[in-house]
C-alpha atoms as a PDB file:
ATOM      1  CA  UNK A   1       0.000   0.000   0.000  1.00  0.00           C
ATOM      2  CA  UNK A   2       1.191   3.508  -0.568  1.00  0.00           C
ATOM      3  CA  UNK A   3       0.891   6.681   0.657  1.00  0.00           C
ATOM      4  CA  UNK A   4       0.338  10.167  -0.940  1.00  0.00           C
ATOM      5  CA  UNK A   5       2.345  12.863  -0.383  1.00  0.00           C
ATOM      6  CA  UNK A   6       0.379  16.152  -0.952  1.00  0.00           C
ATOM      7  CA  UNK A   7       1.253  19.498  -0.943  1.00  0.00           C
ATOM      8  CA  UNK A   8       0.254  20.775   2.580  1.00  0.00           C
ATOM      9  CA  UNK A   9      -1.466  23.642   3.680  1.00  0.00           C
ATOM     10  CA  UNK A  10       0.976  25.550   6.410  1.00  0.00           C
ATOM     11  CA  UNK A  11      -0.870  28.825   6.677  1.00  0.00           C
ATOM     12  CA  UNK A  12      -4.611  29.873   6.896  1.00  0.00           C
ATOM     13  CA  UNK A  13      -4.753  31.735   3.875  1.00  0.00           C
ATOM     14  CA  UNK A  14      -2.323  29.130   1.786  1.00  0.00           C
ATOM     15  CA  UNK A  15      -3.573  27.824  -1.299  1.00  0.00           C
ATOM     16  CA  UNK A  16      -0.208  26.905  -3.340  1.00  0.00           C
ATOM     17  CA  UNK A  17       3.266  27.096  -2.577  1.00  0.00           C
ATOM     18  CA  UNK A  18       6.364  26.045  -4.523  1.00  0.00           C
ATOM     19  CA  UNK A  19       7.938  22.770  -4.079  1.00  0.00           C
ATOM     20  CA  UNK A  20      11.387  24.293  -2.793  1.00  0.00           C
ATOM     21  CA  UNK A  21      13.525  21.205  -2.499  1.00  0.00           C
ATOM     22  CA  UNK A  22      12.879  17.114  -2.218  1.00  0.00           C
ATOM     23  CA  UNK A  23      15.417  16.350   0.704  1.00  0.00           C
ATOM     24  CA  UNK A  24      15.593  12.503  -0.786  1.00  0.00           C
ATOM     25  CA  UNK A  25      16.440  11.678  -3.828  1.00  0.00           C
ATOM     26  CA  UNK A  26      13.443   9.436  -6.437  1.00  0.00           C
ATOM     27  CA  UNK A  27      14.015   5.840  -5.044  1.00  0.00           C
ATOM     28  CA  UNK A  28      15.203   6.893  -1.723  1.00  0.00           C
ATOM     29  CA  UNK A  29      14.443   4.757   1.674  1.00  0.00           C
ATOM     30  CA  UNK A  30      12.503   7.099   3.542  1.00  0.00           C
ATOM     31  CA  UNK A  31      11.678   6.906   7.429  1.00  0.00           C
ATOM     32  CA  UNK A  32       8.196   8.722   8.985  1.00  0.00           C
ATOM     33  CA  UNK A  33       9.087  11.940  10.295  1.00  0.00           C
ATOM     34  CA  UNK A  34      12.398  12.513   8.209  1.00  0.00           C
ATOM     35  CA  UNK A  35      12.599  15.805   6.154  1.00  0.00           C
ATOM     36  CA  UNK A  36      11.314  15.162   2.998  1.00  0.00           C
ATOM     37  CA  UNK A  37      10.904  18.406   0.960  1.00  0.00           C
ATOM     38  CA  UNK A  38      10.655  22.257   1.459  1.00  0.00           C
ATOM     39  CA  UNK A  39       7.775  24.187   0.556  1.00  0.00           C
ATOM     40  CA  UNK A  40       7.909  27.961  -0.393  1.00  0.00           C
ATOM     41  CA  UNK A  41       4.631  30.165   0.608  1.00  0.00           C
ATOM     42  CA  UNK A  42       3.899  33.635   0.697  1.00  0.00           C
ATOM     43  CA  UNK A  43       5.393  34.069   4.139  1.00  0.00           C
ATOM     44  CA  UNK A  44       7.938  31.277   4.361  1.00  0.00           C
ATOM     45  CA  UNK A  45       9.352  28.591   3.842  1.00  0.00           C
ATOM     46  CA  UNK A  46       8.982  25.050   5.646  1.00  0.00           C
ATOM     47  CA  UNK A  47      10.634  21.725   5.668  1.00  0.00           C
ATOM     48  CA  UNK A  48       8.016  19.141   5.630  1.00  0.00           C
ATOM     49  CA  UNK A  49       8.183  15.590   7.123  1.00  0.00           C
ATOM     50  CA  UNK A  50       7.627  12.272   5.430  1.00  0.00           C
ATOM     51  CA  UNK A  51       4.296  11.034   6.463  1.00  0.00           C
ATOM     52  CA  UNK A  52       5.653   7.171   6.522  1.00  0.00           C
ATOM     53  CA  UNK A  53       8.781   4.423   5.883  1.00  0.00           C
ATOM     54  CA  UNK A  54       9.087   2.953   2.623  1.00  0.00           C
ATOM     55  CA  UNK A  55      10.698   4.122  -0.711  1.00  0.00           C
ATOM     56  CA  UNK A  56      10.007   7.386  -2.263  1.00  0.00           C
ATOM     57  CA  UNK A  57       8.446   7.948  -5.407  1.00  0.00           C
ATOM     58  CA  UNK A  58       8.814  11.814  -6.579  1.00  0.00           C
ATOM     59  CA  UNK A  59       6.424  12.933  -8.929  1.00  0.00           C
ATOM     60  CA  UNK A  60       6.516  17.021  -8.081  1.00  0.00           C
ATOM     61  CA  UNK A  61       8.990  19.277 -10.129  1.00  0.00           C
ATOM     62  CA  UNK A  62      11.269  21.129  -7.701  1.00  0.00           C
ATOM     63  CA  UNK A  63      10.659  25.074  -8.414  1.00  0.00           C
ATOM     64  CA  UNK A  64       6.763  24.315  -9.944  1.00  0.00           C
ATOM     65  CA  UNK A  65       4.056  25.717  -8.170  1.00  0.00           C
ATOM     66  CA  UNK A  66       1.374  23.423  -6.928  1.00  0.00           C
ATOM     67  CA  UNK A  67      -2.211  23.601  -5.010  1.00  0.00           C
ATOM     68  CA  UNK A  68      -2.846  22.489  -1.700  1.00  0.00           C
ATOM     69  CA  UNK A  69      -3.782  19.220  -1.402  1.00  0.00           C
ATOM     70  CA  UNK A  70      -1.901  18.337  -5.029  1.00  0.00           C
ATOM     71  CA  UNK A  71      -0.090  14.790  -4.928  1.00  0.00           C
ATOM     72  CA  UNK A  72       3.684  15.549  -5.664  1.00  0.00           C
ATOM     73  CA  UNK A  73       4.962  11.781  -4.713  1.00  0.00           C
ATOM     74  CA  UNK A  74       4.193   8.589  -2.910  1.00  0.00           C
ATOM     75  CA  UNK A  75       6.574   6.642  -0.936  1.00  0.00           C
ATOM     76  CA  UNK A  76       5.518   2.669  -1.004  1.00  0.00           C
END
């Protein structure tokens, strides 16, 4: 089973931010609660946390914009 990674939503008014950085690499063994990417908003920006252990699959563009809620990877 996988899980999504979506673009989260950091501040009350967010409703896209740019995918900053991944932090692993496509095919990477990730643990829950490692860095995983860094978001740009308005305000700030924000290293976010994998959501769970497994291998990473990237599908978000590092500098593209993206919606809240927008998958940009899984990790199986």
């Amino acid at each position: 089973m996988s899980t999504e990674i979506i673009l989260p939503k950091i501040g009350f008014s967010m409703t896209e931010g740019v995918l900053a950085e991944w932090l692993a690499t496509d095919g990477a063994a990730v643990t829950e609660g490692q860095p995983l990417f860094a978001v740009e908003s308005e305000k700030s920006t924000n290293e976010i946390e994998s959501p769970a252990s497994g291998t990473l699959r990237i599908k978000g563009v590092t500098g593209e914009t993206y919606q809240v809620g927008d998958i940009i990877g899984t990790i199986e």
